[in-house]
N, C-alpha and C. Protein backbone atom coordinates (compact mmCIF):
# COMPACT_ATOMS: atom_id res chain seq x y z
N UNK A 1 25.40 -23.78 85.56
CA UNK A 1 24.65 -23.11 84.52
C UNK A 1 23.77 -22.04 85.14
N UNK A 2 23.67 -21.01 84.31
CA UNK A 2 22.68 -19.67 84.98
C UNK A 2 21.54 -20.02 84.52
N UNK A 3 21.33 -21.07 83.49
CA UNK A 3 19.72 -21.10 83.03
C UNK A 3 19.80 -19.72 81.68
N UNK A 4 20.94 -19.33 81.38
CA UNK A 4 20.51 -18.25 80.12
C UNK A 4 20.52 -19.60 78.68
N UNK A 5 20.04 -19.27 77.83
CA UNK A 5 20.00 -20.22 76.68
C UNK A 5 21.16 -19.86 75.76
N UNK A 6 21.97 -20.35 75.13
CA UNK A 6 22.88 -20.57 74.53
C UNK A 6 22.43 -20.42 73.14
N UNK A 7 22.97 -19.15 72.73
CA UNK A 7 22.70 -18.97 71.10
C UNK A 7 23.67 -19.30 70.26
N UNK A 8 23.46 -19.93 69.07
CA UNK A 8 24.21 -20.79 68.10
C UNK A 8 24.85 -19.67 67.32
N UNK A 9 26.04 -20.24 66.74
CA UNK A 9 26.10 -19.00 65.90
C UNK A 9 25.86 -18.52 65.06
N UNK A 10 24.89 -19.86 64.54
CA UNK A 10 24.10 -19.21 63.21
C UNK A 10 22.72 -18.43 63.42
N UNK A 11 22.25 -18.33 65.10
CA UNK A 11 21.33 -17.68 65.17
C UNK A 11 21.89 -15.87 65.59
N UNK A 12 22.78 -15.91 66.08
CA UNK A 12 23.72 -15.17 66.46
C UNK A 12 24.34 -14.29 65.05
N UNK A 13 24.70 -15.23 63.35
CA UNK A 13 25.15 -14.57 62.73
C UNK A 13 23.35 -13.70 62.03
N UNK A 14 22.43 -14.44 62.37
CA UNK A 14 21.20 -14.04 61.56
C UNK A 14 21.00 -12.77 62.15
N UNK A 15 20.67 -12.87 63.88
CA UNK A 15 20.95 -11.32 64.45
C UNK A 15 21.47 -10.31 63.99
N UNK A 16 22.75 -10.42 63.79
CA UNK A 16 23.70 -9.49 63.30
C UNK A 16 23.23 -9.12 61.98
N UNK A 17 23.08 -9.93 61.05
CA UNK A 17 22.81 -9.52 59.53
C UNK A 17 20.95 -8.27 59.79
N UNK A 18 20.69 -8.96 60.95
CA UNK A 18 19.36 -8.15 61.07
C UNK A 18 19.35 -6.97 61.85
N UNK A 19 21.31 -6.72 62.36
CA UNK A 19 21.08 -4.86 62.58
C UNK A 19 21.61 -5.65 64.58
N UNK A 20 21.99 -6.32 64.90
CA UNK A 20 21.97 -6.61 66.39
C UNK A 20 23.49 -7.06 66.62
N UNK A 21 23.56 -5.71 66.86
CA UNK A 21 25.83 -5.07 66.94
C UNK A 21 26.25 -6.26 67.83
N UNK A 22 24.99 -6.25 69.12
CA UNK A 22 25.71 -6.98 70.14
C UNK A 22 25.74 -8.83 69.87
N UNK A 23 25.21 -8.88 69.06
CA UNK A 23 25.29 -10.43 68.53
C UNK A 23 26.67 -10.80 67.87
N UNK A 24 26.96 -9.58 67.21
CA UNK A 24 28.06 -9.84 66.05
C UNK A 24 29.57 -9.57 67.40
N UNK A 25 29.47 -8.81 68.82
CA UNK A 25 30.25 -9.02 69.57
C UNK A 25 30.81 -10.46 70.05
N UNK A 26 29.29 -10.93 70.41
CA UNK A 26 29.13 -11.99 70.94
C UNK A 26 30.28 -13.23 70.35
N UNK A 27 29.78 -13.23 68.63
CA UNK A 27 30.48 -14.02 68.11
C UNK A 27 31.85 -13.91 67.92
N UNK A 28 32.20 -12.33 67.94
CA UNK A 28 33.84 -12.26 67.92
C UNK A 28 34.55 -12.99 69.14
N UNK A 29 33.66 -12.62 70.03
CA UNK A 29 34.36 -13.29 71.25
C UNK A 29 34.31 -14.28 71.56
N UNK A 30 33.25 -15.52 70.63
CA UNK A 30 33.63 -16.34 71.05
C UNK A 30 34.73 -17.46 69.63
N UNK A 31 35.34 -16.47 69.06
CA UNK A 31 36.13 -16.95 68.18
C UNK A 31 37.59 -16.49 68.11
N UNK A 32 37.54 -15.26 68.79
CA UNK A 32 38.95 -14.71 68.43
C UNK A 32 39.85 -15.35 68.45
N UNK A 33 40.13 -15.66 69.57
CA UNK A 33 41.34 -16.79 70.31
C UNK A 33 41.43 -17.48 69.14
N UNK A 34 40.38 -18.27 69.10
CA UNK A 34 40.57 -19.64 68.19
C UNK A 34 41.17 -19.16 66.89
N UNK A 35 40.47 -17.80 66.38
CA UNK A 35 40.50 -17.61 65.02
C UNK A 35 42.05 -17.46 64.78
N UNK A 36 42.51 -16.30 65.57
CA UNK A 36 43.54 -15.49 65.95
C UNK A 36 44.65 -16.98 66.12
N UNK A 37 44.42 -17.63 66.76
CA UNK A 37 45.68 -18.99 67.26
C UNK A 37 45.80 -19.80 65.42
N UNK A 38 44.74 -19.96 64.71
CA UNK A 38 44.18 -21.09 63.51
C UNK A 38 45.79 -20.13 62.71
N UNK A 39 45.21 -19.44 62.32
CA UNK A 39 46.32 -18.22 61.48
C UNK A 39 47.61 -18.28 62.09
N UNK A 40 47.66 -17.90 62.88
CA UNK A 40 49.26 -17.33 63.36
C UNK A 40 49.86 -18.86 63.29
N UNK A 41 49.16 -20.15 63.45
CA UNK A 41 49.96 -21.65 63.34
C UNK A 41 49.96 -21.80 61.82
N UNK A 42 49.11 -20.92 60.91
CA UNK A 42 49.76 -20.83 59.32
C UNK A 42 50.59 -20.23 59.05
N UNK A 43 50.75 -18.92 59.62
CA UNK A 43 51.83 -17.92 59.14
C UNK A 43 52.89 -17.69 59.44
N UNK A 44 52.75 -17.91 61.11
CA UNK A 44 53.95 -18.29 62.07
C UNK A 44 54.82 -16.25 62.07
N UNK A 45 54.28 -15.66 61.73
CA UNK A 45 54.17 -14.19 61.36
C UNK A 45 53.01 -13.71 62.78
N UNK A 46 53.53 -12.91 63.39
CA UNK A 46 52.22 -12.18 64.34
C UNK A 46 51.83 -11.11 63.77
N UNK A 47 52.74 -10.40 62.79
CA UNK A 47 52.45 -8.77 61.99
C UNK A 47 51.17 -9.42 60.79
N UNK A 48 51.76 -10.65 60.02
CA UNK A 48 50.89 -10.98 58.84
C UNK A 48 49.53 -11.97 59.89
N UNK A 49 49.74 -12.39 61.08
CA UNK A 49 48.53 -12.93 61.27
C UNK A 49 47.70 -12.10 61.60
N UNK A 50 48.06 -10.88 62.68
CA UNK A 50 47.23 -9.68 62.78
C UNK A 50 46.23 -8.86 62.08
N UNK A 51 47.53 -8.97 60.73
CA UNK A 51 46.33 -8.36 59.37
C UNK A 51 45.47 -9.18 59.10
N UNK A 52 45.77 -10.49 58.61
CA UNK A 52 44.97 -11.30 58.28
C UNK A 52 43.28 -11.34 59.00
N UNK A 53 43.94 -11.45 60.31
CA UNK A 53 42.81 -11.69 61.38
C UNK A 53 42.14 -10.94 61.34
N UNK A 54 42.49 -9.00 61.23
CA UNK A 54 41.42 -7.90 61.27
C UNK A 54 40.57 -8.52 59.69
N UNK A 55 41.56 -8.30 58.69
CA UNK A 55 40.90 -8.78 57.43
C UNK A 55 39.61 -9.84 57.26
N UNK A 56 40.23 -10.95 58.11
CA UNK A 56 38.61 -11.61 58.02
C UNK A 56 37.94 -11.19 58.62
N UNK A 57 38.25 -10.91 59.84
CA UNK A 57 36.67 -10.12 60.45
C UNK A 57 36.32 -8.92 59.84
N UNK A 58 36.93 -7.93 58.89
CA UNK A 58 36.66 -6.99 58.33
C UNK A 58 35.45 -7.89 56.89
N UNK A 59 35.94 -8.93 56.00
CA UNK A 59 35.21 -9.35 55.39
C UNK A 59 33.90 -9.86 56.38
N UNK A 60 33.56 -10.16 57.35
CA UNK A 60 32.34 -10.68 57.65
C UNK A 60 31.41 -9.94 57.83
N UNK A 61 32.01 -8.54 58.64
CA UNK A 61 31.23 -7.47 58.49
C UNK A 61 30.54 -6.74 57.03
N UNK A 62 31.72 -7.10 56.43
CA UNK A 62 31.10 -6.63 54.99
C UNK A 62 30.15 -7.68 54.27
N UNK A 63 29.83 -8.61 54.43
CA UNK A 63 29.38 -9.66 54.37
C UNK A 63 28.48 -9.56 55.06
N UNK A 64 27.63 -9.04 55.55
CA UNK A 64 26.99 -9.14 56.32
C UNK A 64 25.33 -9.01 55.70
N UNK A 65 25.31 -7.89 54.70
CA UNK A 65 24.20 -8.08 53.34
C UNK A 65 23.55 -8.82 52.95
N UNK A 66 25.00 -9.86 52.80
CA UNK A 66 25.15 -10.70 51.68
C UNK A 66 25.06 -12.43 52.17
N UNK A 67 25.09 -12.10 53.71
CA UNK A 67 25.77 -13.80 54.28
C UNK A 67 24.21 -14.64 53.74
N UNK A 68 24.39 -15.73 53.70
CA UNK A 68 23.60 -16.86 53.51
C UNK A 68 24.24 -17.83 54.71
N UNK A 69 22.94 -18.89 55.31
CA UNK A 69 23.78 -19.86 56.11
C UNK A 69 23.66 -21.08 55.04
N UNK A 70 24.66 -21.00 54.15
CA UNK A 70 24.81 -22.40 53.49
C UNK A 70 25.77 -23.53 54.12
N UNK A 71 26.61 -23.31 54.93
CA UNK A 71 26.78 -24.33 56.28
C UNK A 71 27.00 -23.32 57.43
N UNK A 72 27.68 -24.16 58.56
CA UNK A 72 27.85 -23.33 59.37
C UNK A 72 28.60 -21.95 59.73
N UNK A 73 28.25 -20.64 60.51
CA UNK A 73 29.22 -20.10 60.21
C UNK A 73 30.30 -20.25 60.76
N UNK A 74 30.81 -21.09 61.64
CA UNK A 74 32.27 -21.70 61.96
C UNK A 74 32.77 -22.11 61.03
N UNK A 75 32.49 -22.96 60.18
CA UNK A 75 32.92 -23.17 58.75
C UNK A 75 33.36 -21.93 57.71
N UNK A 76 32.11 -21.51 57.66
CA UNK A 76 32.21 -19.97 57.00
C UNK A 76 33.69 -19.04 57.47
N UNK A 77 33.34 -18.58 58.65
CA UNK A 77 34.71 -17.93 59.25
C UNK A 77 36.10 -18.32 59.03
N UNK A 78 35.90 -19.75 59.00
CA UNK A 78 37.21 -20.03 58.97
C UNK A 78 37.82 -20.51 57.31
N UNK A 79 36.83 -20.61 56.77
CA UNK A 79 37.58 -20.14 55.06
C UNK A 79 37.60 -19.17 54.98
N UNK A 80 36.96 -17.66 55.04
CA UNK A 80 37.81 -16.78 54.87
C UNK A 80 38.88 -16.73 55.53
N UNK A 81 39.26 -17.32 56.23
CA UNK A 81 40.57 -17.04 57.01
C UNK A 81 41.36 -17.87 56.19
N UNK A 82 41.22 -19.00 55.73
CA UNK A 82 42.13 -20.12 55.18
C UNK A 82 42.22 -19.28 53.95
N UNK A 83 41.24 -18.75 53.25
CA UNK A 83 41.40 -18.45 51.97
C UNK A 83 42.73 -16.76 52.19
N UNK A 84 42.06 -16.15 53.38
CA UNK A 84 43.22 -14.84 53.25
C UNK A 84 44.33 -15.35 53.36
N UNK A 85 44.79 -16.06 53.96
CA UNK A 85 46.03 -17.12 54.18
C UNK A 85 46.70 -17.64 53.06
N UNK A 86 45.99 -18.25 52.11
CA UNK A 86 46.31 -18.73 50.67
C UNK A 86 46.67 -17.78 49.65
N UNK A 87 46.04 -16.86 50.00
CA UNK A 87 46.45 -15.04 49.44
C UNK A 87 47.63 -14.41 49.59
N UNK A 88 47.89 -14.91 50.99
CA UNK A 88 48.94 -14.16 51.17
C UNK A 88 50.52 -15.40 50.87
N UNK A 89 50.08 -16.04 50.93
CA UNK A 89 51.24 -16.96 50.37
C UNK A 89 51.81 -16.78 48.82
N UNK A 90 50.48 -16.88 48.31
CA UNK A 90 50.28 -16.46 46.66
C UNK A 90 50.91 -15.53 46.32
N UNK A 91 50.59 -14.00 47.10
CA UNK A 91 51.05 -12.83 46.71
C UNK A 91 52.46 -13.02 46.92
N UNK A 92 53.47 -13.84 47.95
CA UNK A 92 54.45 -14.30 48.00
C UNK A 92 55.22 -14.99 47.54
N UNK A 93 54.47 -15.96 46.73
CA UNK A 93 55.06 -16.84 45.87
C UNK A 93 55.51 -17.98 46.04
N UNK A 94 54.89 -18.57 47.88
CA UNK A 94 55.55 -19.06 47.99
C UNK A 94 54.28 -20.31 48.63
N UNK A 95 54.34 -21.74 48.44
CA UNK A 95 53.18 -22.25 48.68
C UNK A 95 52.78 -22.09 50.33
N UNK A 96 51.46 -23.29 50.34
CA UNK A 96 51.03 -22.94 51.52
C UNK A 96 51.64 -23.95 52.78
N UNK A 97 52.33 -22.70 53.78
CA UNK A 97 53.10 -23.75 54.52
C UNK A 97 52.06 -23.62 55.69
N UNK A 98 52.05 -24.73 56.80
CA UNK A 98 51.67 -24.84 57.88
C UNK A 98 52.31 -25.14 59.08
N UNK A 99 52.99 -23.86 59.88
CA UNK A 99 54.43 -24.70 60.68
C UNK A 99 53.38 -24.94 62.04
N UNK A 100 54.69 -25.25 63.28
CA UNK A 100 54.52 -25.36 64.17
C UNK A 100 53.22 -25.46 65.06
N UNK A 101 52.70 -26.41 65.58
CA UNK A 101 51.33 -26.40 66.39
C UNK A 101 51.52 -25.93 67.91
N UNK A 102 52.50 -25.45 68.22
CA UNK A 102 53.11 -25.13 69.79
C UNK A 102 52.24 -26.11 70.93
N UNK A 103 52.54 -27.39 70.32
CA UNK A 103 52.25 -28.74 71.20
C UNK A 103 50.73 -28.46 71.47
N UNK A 104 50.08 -28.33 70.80
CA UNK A 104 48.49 -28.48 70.85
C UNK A 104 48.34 -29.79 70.94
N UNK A 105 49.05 -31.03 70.38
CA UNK A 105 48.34 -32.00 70.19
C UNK A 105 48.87 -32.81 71.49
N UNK A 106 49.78 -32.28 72.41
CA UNK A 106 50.37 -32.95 73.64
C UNK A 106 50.26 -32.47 75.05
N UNK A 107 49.19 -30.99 74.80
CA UNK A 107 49.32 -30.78 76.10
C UNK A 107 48.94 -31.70 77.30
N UNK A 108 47.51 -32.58 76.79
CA UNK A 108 47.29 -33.00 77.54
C UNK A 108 47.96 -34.39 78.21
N UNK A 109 49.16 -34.56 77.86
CA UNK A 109 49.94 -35.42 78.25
C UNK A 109 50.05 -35.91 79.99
N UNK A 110 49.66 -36.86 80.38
CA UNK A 110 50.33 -36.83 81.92
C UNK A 110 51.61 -37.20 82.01
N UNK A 111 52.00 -36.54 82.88
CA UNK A 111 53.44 -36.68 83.11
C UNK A 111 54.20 -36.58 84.93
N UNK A 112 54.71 -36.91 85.25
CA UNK A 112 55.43 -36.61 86.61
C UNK A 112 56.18 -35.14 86.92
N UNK A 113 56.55 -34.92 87.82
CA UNK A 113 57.03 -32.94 87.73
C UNK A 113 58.66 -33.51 87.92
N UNK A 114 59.17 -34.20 86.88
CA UNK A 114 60.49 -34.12 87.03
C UNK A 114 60.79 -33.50 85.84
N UNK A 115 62.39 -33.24 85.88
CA UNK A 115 62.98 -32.66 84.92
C UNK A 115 62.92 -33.77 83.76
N UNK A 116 62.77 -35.00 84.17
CA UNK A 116 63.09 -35.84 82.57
C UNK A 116 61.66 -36.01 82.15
N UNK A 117 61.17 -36.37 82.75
CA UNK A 117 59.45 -36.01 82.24
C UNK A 117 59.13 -34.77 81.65
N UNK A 118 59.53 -33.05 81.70
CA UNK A 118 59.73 -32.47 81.45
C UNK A 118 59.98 -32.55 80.01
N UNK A 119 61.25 -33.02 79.91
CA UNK A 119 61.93 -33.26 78.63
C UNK A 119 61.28 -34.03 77.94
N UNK A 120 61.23 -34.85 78.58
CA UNK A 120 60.05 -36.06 77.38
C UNK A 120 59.07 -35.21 76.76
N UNK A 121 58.41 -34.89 77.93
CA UNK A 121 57.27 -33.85 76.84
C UNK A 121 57.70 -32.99 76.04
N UNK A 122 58.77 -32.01 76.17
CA UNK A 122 59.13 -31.24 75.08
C UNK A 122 59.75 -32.06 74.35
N UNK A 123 60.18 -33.01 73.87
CA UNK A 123 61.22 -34.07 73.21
C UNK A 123 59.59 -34.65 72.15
N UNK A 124 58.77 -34.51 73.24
CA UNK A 124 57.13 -35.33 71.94
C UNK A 124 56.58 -33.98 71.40
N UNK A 125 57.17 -32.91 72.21
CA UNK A 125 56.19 -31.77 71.48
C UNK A 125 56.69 -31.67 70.09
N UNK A 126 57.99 -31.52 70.50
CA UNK A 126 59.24 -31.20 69.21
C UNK A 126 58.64 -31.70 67.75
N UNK A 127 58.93 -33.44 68.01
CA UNK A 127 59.04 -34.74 67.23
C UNK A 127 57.34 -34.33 66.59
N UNK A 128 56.38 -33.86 67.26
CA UNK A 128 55.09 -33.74 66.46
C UNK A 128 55.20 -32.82 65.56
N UNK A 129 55.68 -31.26 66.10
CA UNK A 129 55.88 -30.50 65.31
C UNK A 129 56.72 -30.67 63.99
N UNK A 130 57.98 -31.23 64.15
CA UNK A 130 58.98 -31.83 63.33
C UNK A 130 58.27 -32.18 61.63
N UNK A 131 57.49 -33.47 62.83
CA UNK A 131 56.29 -34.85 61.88
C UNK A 131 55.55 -33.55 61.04
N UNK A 132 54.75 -33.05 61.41
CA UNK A 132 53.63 -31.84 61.20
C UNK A 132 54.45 -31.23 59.91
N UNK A 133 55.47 -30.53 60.03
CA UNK A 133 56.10 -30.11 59.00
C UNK A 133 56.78 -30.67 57.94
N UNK A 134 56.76 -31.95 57.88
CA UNK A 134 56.85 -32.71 56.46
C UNK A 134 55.25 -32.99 55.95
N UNK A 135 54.89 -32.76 56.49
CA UNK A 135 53.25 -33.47 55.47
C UNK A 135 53.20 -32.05 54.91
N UNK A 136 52.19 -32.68 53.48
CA UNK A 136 52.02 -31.58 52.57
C UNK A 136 50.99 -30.61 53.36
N UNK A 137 50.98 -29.18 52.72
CA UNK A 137 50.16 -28.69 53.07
C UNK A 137 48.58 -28.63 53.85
N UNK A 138 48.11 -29.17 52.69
CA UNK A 138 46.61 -29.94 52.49
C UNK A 138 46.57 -30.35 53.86
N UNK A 139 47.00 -31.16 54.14
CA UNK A 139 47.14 -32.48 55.11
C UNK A 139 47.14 -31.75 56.44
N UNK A 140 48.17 -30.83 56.32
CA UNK A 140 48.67 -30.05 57.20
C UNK A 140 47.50 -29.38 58.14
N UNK A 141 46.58 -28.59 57.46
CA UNK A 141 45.68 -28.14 57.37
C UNK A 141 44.31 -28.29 57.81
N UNK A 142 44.13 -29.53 56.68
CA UNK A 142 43.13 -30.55 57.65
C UNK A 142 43.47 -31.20 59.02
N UNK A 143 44.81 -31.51 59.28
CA UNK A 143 44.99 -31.78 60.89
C UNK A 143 44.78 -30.82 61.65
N UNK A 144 45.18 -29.56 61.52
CA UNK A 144 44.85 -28.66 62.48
C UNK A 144 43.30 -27.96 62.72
N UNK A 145 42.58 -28.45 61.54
CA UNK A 145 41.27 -28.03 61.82
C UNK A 145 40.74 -28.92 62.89
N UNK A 146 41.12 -30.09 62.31
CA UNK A 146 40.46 -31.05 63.26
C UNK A 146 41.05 -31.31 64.14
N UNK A 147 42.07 -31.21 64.93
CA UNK A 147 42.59 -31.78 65.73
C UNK A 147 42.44 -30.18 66.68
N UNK A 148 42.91 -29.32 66.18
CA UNK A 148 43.15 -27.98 66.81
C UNK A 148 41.82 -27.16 66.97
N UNK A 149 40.54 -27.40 66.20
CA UNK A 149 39.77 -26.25 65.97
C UNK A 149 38.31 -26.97 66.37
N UNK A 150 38.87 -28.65 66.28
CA UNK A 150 37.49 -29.47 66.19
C UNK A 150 36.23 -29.36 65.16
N UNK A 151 36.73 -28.75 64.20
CA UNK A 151 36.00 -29.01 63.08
C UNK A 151 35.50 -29.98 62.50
N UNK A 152 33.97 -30.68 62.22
CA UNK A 152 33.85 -31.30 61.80
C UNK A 152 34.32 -31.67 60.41
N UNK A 153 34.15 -32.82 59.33
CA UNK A 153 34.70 -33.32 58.48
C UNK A 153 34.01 -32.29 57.16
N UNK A 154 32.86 -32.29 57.76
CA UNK A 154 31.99 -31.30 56.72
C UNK A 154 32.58 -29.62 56.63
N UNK A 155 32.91 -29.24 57.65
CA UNK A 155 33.02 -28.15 57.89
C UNK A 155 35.06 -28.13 57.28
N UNK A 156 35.32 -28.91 57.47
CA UNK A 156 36.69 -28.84 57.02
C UNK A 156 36.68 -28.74 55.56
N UNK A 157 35.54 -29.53 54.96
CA UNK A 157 35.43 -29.66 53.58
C UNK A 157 35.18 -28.11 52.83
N UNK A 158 34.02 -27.79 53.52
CA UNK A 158 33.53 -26.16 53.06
C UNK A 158 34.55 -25.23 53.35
N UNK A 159 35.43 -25.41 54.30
CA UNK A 159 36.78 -24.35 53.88
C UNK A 159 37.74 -24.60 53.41
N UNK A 160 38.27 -25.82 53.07
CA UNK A 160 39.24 -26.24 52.26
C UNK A 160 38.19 -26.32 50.74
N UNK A 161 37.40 -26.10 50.54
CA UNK A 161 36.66 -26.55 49.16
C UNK A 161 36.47 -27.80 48.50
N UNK A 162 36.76 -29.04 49.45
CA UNK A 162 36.51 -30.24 48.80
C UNK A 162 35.42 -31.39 49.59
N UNK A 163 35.13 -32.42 48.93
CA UNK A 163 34.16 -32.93 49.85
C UNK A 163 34.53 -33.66 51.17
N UNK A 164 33.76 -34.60 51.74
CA UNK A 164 33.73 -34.97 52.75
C UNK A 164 34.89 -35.99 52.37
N UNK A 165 34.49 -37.12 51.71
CA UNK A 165 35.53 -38.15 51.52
C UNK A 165 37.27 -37.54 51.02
N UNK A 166 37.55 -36.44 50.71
CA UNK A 166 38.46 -35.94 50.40
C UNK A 166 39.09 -35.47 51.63
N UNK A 167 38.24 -34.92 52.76
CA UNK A 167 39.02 -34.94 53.85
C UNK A 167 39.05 -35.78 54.83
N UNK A 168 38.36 -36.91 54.60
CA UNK A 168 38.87 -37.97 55.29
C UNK A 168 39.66 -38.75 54.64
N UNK A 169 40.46 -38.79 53.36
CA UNK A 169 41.62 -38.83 52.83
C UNK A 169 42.91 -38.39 53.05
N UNK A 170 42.46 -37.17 53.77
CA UNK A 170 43.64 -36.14 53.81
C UNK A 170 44.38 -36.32 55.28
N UNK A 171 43.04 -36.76 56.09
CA UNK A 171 43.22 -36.90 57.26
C UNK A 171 44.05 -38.14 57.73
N UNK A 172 43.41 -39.35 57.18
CA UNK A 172 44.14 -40.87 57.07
C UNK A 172 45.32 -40.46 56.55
N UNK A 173 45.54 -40.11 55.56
CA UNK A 173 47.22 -40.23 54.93
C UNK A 173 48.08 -39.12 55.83
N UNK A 174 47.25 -38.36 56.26
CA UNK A 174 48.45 -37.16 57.61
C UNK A 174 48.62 -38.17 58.13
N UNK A 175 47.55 -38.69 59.19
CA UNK A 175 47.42 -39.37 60.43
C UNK A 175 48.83 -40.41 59.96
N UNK A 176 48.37 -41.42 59.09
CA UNK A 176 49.52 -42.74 58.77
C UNK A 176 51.23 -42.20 59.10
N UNK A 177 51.07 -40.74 58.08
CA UNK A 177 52.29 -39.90 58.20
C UNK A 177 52.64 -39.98 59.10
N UNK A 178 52.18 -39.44 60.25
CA UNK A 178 52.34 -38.90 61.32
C UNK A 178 52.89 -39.99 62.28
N UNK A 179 51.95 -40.82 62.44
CA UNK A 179 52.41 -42.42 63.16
C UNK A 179 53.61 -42.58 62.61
N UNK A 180 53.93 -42.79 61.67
CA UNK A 180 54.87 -43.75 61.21
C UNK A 180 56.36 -42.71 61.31
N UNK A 181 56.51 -41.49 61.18
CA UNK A 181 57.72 -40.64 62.01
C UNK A 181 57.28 -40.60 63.03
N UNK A 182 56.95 -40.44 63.71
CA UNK A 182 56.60 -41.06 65.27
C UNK A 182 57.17 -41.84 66.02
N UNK A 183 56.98 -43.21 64.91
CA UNK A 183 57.85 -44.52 65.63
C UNK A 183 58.60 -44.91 65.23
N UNK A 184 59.69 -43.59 64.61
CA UNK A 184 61.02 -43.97 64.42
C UNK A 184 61.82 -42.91 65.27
């Protein structure tokens, strides 16, 4: 540690709303990746996650007037993103899918450096992704916040729009999902 103090990002989004450019850097950078990875595992599109991605950060800036911290803004950020996402499905017609997690939930697997160990792991990456793409949306969704983004339960709630016990509903019935193609 350098001993600098670690600004939150809700002190970080207050900066910014108060005129302090380099705060509102701060926070891009420490979200892009994440933001940028959350999307493109909805859209599975790099042209439509791209837009998307400028788009929400284009809304935050514009937002910026207007922001309130009524939860966090990690929360915040990432419903507009869920919500441009839901937009663009809409405008498509087509519901909200959530593919592929490109083995987020296995990297940390240990394994031996052989070729069948190898395989095993891509053989569990597969079988998750597989699992992942039969659960409904919803579900879908809430796993990757939490599992992928570490979102708390609260914070999953404020961007999906429902309460707490609703996403720990969503989460149990993925999770069960998930186990149970798993161990077949």
């Amino acid at each position: 540690m350098d001993g600098t103090p670690v600004t939150s990002d809700d002190e970080l989004m207050h900066a910014y709303v108060a005129g302090d450019a380099v705060s509102f850097e701060t926070l891009y950078r420490r979200y892009a990746d994440r933001l940028h990875g959350y999307i493109y595992r909805l859209v599975q599109n790099e042209a439509v996650c791209d837009e998307i991605y400028q788009d929400t950060w284009q809304r935050v800036i514009q937002a910026r007037e207007s922001y309130r911290a009524d939860g966090t803004f990690k929360a915040w950020l990432f419903q507009i993103a869920h919500n441009r996402v839901r937009d663009f499905w809409r405008s498509k017609s087509i519901s909200l899918e959530v593919p592929d997690v490109d083995g987020a939930f296995t990297e940390n697997l240990s394994h031996d450096e052989t070729p069948e160990a190898e395989l095993s792991v891509f053989e569990t990456r597969r079988r998750v992704r597989m699992a992942l793409d039969e659960l409904p949306a919803e579900q879908k969704a809430a796993v990757l916040m939490r599992l992928d983004q570490e979102m708390t339960l609260e914070e999953i709630g404020v961007v999906m729009g429902v309460n707490r016990e609703t996403v720990k509903s969503r989460l149990r019935y993925a999770m069960d999902k998930l186990r149970q193609r798993m161990s077949t």
